[in-house]
C-alpha atoms as a PDB file:
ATOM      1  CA  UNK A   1     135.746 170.172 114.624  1.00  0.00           C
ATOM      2  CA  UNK A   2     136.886 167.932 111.754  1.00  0.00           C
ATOM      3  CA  UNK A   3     136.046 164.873 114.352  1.00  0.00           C
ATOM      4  CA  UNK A   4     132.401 166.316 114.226  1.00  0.00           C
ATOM      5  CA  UNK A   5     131.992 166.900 111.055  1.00  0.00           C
ATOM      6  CA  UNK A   6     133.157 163.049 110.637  1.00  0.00           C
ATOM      7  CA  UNK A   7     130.758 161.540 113.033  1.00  0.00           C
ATOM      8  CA  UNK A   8     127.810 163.707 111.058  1.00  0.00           C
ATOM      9  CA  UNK A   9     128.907 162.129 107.763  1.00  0.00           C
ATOM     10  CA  UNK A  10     128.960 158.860 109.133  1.00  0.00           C
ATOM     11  CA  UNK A  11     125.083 159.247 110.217  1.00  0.00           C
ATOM     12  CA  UNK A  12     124.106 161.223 107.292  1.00  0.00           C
ATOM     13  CA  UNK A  13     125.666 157.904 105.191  1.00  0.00           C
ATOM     14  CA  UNK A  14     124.055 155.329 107.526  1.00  0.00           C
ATOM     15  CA  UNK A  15     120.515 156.958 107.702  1.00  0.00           C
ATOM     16  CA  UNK A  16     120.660 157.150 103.586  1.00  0.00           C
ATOM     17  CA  UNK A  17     121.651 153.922 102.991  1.00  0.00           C
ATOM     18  CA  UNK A  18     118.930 152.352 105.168  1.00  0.00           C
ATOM     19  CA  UNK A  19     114.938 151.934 104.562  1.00  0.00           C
ATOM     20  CA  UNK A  20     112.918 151.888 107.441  1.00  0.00           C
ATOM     21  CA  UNK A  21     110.621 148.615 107.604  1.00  0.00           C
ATOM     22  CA  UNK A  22     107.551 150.588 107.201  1.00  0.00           C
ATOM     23  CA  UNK A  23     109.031 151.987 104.285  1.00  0.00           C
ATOM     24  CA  UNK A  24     109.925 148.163 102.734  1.00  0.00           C
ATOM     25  CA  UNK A  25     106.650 146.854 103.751  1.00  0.00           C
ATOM     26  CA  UNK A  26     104.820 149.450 101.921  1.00  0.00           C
ATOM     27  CA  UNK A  27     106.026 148.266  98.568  1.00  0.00           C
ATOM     28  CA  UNK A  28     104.574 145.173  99.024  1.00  0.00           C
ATOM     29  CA  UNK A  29     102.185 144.622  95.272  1.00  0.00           C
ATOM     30  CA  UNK A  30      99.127 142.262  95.892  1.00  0.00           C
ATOM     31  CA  UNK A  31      99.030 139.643  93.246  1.00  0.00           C
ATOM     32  CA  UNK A  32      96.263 140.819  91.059  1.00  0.00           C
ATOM     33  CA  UNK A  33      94.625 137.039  90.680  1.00  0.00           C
ATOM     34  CA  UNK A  34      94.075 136.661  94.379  1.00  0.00           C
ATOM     35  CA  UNK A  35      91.421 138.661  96.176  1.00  0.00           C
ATOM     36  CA  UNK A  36      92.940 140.252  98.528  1.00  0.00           C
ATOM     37  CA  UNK A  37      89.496 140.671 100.938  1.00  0.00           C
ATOM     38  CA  UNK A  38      88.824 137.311 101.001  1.00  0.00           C
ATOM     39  CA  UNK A  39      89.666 136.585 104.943  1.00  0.00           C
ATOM     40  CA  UNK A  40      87.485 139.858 105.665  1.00  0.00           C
ATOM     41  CA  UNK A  41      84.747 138.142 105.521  1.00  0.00           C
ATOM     42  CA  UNK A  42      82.662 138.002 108.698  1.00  0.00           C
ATOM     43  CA  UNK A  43      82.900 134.233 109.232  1.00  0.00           C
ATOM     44  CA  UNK A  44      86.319 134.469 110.428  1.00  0.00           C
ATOM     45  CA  UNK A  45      84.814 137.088 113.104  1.00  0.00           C
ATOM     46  CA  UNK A  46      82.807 134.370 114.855  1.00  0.00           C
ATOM     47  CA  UNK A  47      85.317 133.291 117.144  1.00  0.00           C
ATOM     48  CA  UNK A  48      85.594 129.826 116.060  1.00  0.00           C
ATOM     49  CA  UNK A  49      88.383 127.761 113.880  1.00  0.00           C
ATOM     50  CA  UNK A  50      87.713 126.180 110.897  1.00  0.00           C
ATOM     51  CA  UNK A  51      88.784 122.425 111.646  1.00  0.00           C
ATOM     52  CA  UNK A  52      89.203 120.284 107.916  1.00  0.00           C
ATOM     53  CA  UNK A  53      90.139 116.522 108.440  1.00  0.00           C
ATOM     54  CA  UNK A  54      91.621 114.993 105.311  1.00  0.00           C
ATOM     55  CA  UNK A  55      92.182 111.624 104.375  1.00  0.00           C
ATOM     56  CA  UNK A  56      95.999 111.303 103.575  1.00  0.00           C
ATOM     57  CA  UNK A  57      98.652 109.515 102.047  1.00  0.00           C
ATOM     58  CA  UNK A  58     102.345 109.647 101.786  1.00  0.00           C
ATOM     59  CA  UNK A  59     104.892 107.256 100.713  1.00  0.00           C
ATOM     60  CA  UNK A  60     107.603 106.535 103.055  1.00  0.00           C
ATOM     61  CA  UNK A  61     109.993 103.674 103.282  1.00  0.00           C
ATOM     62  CA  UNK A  62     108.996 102.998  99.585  1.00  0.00           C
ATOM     63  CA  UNK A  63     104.916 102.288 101.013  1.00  0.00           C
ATOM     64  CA  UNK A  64     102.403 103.849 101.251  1.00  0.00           C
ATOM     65  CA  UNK A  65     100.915 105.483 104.223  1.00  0.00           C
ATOM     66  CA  UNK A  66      97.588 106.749 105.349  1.00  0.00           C
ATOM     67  CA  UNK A  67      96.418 109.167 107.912  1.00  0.00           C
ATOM     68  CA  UNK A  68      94.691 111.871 108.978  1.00  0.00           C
ATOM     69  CA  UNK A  69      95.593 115.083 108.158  1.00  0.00           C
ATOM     70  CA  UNK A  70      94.309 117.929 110.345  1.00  0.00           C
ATOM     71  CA  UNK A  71      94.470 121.670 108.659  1.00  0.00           C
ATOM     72  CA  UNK A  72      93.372 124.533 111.489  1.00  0.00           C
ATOM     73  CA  UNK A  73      92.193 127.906 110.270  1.00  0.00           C
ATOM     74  CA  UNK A  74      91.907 130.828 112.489  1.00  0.00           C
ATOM     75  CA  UNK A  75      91.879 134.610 112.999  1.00  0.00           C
ATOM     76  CA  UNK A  76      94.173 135.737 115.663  1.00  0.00           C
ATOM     77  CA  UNK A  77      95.708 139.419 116.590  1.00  0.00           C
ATOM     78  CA  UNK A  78      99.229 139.373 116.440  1.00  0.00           C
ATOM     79  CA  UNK A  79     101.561 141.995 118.166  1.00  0.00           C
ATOM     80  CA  UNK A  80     104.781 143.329 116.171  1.00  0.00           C
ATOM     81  CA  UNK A  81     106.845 142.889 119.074  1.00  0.00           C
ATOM     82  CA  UNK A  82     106.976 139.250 118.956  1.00  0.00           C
ATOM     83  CA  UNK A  83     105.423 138.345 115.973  1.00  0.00           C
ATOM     84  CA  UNK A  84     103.308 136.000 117.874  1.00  0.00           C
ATOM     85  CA  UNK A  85      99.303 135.980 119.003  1.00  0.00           C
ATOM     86  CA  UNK A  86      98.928 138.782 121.639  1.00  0.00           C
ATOM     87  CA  UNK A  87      97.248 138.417 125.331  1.00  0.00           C
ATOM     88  CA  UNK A  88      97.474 141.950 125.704  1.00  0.00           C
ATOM     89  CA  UNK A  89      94.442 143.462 123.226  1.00  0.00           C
ATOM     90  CA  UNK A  90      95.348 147.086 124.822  1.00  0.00           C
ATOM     91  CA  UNK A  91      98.833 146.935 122.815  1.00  0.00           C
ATOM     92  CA  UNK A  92      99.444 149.683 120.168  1.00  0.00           C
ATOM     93  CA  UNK A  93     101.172 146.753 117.895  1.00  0.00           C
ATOM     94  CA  UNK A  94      98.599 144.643 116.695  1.00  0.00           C
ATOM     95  CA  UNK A  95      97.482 143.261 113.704  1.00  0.00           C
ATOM     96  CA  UNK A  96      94.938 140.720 112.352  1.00  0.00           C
ATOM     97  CA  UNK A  97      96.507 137.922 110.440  1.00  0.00           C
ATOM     98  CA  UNK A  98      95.289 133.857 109.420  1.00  0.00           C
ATOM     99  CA  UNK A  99      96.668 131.094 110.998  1.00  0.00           C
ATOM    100  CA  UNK A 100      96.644 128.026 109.469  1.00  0.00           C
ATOM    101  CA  UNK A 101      98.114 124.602 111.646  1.00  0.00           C
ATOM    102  CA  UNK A 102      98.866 121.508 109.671  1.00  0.00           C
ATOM    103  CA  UNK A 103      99.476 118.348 111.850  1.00  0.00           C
ATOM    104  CA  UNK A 104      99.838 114.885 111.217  1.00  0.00           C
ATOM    105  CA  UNK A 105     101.269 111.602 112.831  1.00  0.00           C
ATOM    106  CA  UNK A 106     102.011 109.169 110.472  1.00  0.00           C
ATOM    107  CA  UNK A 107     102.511 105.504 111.174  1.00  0.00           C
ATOM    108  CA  UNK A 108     105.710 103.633 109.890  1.00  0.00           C
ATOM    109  CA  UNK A 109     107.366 100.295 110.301  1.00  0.00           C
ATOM    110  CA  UNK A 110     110.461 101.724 112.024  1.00  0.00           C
ATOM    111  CA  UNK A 111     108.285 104.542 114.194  1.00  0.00           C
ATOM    112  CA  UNK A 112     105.897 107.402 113.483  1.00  0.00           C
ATOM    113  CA  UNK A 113     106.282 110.765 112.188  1.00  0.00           C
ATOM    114  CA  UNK A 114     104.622 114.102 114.212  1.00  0.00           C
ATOM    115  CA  UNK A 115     104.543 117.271 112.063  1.00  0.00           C
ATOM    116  CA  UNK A 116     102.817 120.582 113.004  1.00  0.00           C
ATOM    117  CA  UNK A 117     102.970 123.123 110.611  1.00  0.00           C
ATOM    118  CA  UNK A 118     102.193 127.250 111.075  1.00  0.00           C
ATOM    119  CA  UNK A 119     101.317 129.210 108.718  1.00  0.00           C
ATOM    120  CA  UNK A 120     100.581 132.911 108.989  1.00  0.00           C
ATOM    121  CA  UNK A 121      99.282 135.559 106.886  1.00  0.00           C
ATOM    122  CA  UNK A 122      98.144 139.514 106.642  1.00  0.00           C
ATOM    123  CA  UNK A 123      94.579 138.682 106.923  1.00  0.00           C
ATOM    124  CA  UNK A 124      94.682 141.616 103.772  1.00  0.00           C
ATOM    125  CA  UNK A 125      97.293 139.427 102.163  1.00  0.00           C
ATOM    126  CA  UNK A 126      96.467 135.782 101.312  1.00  0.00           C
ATOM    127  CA  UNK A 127      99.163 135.501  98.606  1.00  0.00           C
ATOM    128  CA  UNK A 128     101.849 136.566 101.489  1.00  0.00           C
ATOM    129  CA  UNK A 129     103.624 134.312 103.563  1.00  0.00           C
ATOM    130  CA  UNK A 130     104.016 136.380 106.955  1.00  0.00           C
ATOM    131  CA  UNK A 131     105.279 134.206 108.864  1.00  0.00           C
ATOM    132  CA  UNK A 132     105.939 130.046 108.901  1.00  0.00           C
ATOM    133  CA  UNK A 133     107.048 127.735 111.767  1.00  0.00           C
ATOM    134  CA  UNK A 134     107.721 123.797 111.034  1.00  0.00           C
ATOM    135  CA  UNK A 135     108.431 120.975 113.561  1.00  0.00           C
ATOM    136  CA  UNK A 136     108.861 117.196 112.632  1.00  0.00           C
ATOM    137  CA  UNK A 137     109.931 114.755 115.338  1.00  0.00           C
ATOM    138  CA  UNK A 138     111.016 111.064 114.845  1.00  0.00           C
ATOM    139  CA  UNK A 139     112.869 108.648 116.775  1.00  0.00           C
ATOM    140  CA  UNK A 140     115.896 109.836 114.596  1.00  0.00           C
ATOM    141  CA  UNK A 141     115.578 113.272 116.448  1.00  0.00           C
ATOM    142  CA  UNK A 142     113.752 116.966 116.095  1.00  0.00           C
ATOM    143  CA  UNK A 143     113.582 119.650 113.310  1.00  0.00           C
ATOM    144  CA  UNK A 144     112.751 122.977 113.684  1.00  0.00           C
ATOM    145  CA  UNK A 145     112.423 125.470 110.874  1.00  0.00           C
ATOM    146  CA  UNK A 146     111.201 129.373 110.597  1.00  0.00           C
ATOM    147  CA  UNK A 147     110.773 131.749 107.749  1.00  0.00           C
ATOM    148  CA  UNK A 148     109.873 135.412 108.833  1.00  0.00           C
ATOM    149  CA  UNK A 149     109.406 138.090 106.550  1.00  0.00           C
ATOM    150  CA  UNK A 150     111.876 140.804 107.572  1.00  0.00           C
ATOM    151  CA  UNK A 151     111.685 144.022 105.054  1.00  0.00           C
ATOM    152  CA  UNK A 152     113.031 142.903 101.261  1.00  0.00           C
ATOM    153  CA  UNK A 153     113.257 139.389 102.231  1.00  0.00           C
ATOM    154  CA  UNK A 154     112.805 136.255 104.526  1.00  0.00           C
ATOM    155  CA  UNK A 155     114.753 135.478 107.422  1.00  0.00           C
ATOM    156  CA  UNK A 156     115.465 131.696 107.505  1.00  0.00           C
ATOM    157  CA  UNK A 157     116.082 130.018 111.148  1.00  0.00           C
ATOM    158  CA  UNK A 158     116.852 126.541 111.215  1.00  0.00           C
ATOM    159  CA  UNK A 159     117.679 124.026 113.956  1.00  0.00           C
ATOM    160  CA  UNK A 160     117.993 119.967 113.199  1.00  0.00           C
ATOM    161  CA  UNK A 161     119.762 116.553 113.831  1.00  0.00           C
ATOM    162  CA  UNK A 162     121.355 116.525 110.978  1.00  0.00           C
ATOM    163  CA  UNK A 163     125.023 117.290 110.412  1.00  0.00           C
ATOM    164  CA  UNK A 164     125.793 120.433 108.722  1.00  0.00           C
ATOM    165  CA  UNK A 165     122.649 121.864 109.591  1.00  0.00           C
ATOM    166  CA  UNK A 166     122.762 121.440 113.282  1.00  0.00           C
ATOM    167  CA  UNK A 167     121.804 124.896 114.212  1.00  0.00           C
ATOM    168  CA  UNK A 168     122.139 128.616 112.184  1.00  0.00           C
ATOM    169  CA  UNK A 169     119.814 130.668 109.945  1.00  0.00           C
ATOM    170  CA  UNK A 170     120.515 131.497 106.231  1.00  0.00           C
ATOM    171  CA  UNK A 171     118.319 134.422 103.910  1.00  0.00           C
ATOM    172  CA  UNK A 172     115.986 134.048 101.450  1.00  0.00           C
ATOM    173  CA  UNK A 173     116.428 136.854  99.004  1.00  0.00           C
ATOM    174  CA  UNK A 174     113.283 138.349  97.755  1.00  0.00           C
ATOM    175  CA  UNK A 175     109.241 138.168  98.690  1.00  0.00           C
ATOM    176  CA  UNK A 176     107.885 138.339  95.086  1.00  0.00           C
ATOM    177  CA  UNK A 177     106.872 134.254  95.340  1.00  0.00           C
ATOM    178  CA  UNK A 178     104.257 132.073  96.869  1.00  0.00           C
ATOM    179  CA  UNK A 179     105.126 128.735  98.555  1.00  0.00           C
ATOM    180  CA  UNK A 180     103.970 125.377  97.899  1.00  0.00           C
ATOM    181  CA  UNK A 181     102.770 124.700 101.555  1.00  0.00           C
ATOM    182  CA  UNK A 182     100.760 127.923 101.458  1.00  0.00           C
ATOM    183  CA  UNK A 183      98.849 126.889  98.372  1.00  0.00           C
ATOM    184  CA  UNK A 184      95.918 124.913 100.469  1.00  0.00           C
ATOM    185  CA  UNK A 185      94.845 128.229 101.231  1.00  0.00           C
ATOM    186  CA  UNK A 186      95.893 130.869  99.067  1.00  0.00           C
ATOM    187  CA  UNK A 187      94.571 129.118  96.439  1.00  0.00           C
ATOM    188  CA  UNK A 188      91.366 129.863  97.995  1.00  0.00           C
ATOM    189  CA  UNK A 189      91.594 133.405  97.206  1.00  0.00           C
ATOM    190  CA  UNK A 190      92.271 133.347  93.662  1.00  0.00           C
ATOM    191  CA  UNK A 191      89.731 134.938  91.279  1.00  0.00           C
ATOM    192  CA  UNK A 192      88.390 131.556  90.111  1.00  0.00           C
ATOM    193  CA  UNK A 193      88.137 131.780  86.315  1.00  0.00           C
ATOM    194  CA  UNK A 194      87.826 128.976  83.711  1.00  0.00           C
ATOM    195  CA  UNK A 195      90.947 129.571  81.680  1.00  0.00           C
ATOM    196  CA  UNK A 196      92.780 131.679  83.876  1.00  0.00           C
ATOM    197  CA  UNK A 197      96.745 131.308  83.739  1.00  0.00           C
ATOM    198  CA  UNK A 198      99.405 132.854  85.227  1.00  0.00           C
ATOM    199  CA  UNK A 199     102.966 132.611  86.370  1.00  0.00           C
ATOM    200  CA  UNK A 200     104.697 132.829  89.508  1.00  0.00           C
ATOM    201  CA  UNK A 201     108.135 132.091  91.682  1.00  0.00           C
ATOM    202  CA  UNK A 202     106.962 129.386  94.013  1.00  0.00           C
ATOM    203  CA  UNK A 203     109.191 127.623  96.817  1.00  0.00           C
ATOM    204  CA  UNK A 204     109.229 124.514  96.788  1.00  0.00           C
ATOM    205  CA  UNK A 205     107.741 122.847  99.909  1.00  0.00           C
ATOM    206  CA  UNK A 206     109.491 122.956 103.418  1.00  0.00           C
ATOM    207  CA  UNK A 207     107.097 120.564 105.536  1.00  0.00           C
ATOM    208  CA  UNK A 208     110.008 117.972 106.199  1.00  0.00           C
ATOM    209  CA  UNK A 209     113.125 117.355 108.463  1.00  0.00           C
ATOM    210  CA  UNK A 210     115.712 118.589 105.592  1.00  0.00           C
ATOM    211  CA  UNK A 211     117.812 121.501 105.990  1.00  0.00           C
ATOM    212  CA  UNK A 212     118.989 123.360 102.278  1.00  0.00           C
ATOM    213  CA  UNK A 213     118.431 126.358 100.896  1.00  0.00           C
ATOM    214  CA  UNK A 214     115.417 126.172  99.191  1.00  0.00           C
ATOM    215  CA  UNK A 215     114.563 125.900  95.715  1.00  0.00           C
ATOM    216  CA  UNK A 216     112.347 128.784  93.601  1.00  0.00           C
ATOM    217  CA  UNK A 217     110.550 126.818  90.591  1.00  0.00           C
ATOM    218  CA  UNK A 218     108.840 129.484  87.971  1.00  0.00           C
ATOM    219  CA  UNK A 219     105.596 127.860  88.318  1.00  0.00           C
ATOM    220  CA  UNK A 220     102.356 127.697  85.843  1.00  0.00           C
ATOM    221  CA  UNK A 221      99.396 128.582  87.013  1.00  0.00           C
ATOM    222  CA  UNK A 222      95.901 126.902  85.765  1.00  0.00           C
ATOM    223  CA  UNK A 223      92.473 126.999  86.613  1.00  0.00           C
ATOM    224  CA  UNK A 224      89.699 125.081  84.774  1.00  0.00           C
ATOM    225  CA  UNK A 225      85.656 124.818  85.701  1.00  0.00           C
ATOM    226  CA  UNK A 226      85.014 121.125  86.936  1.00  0.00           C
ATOM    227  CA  UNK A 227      81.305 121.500  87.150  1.00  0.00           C
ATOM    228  CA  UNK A 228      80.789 121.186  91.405  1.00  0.00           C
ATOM    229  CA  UNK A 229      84.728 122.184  91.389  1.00  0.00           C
ATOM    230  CA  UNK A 230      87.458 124.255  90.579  1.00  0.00           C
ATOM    231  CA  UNK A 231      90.611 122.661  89.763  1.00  0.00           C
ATOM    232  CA  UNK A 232      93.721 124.218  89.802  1.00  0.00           C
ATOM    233  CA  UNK A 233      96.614 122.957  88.367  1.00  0.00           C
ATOM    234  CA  UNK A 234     100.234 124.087  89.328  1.00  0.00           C
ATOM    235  CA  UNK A 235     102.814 123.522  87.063  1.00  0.00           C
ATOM    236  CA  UNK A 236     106.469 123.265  89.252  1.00  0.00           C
ATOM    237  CA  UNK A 237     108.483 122.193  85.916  1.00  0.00           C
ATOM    238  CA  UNK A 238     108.358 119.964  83.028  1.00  0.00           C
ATOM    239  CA  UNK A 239     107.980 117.062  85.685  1.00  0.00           C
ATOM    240  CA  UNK A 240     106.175 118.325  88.714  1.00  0.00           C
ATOM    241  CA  UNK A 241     102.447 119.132  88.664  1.00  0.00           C
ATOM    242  CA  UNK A 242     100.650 119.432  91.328  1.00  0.00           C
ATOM    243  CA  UNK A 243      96.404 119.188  91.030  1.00  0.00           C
ATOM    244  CA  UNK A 244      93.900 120.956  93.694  1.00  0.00           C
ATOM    245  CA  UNK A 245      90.067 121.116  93.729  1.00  0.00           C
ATOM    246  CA  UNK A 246      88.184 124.149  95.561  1.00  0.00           C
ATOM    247  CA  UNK A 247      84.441 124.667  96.668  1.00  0.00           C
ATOM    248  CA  UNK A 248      82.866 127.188  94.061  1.00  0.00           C
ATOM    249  CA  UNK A 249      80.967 128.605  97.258  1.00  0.00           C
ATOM    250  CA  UNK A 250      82.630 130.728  99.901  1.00  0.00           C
ATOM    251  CA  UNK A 251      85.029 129.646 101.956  1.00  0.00           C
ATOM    252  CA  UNK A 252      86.188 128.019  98.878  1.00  0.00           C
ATOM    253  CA  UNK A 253      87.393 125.102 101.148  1.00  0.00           C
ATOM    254  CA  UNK A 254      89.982 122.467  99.952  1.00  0.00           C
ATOM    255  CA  UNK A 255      88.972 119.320  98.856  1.00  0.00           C
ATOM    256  CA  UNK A 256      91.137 117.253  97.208  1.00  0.00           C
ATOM    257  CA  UNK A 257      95.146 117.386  96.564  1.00  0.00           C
ATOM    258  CA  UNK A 258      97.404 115.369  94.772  1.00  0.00           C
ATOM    259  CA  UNK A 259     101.108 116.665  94.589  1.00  0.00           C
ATOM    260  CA  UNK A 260     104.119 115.588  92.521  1.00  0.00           C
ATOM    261  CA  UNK A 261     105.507 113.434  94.885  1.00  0.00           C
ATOM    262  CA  UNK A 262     102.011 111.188  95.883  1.00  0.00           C
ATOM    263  CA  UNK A 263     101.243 112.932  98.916  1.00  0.00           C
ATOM    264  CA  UNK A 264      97.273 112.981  98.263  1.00  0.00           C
ATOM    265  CA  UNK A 265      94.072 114.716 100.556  1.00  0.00           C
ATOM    266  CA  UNK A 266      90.920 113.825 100.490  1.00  0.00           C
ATOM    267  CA  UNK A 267      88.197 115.821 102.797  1.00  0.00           C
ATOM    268  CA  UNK A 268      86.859 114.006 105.264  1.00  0.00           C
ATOM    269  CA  UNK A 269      85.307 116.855 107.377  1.00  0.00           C
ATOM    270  CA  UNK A 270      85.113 120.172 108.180  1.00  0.00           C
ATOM    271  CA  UNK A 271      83.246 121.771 110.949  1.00  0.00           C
ATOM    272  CA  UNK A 272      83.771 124.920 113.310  1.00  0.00           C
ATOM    273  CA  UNK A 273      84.420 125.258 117.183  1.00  0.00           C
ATOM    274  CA  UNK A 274      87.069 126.317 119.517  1.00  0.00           C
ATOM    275  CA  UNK A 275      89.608 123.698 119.754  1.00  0.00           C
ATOM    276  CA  UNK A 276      91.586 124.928 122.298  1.00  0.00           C
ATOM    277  CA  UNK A 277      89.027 124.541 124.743  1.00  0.00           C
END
């Protein structure tokens, strides 16, 4: 009997102390200077991608290097299962969510860089990083990164050439943050206002080959009306700004960037199809 009454306690003590996900996820508080039904608009219903080519620049090797930079935005049904796009649309687990793919190959001396960025999203909540897979490959060897929102926090995945960091996954406490990478098109939500400032936690950006634990600037938030343009200006610490210009008109597309560390984008074009056909 007293062997029963101990395996009870134990359950009663296990089922207390946990919160379902459903439960975590429900918490989640939209940031109240993004609209949150911006990706329900009926564009993203067409069945296309959005395909943006930028002119870029980076400096590596102490140069500077140009190339095209490739940003791919998408609706897609994902399943909860595998966190991934479905191919069964009869599944009792999906849900609609933004994709956006970042690639580039960038030319160097030595040998070129590849990196392919995902990015997903709630298509209800811009301001959310869902989900975010990196790769960057170079003669020195591959990198592969993934942040997954898991309940009260992200789970970090990591796998790279480097020693130290050679495989294992860490946590990132906390979601109440945006991330730098995601800012190309969160920042196209935002309730454009001339004046508006805010703050907010922001990670700093993760599209690399390094392996750390990442660091959470308390960043300023700025938007001012530049006639054709809104410019926002983002505010990492005393000296790290990074500037972006929007579209006034819906889809508020990206068209110029200019980080902290000289990586710049210029649009080059933008047009809509299937690219996977």
């Amino acid at each position: 009997m007293k062997s029963i009454f101990n395996l009870l306690l134990l359950v009663f003590i296990g089922t207390a102390c946990s919160t379902p996900q459903e439960h975590i996820e429900d918490q989640y508080v939209p940031n109240e200077h993004f609209n949150q039904d911006w990706a329900m608009d009926k564009l993203w219903e067409d069945g296309l991608a959005e395909v943006a080519h930028y002119k870029a620049e980076l400096t590596i090797y102490g140069k500077p290097r140009t190339f095209d930079q490739v940003f791919l935005t998408v609706k897609e049904e994902f399943n909860k299962e595998w966190n991934v796009k479905t191919d069964d649309y009869e599944r009792d687990d999906l849900f609609s969510v933004m994709k956006v793919n970042k690639f580039a190959r960038i030319e160097t001396d030595n040998y070129p860089y590849h990196y392919l960025s995902s990015l997903f999203y709630k298509r209800n909540q811009p301001d959310q990083l869902y989900k975010m897979t990196h790769t960057g490959q170079e003669w020195c060897g591959n990198t592969f990164k993934q942040f997954l929102l898991e309940g009260a926090n992200y789970k970090y995945d990591y796998n790279s050439y480097f020693d130290g960091t050679g495989d294992g996954e860490m946590e990132i406490s906390g979601t109440d943050f945006l991330w730098e990478d995601q800012l190309s098109y969160a920042l196209r939500a935002l309730k454009f206002e001339d004046g508006l400032t805010f703050n907010a936690r922001l990670v700093e950006a993760q599209i690399n080959t390094k392996v750390r634990k990442p660091t959470i600037y308390n960043a300023q938030f700025s938007v001012m009306d530049k006639n054709d343009r809104w410019q926002v200006e983002v505010k990492l610490d005393a000296e790290k700004t990074n500037i972006y210009h929007f579209g006034k008109e819906y889809p508020n597309l990206l068209h110029s960037q200019l980080t902290w560390n000289g990586y710049k984008l210029e649009l080059d074009s933008v047009s809509r199809y299937q690219y996977w056909r």
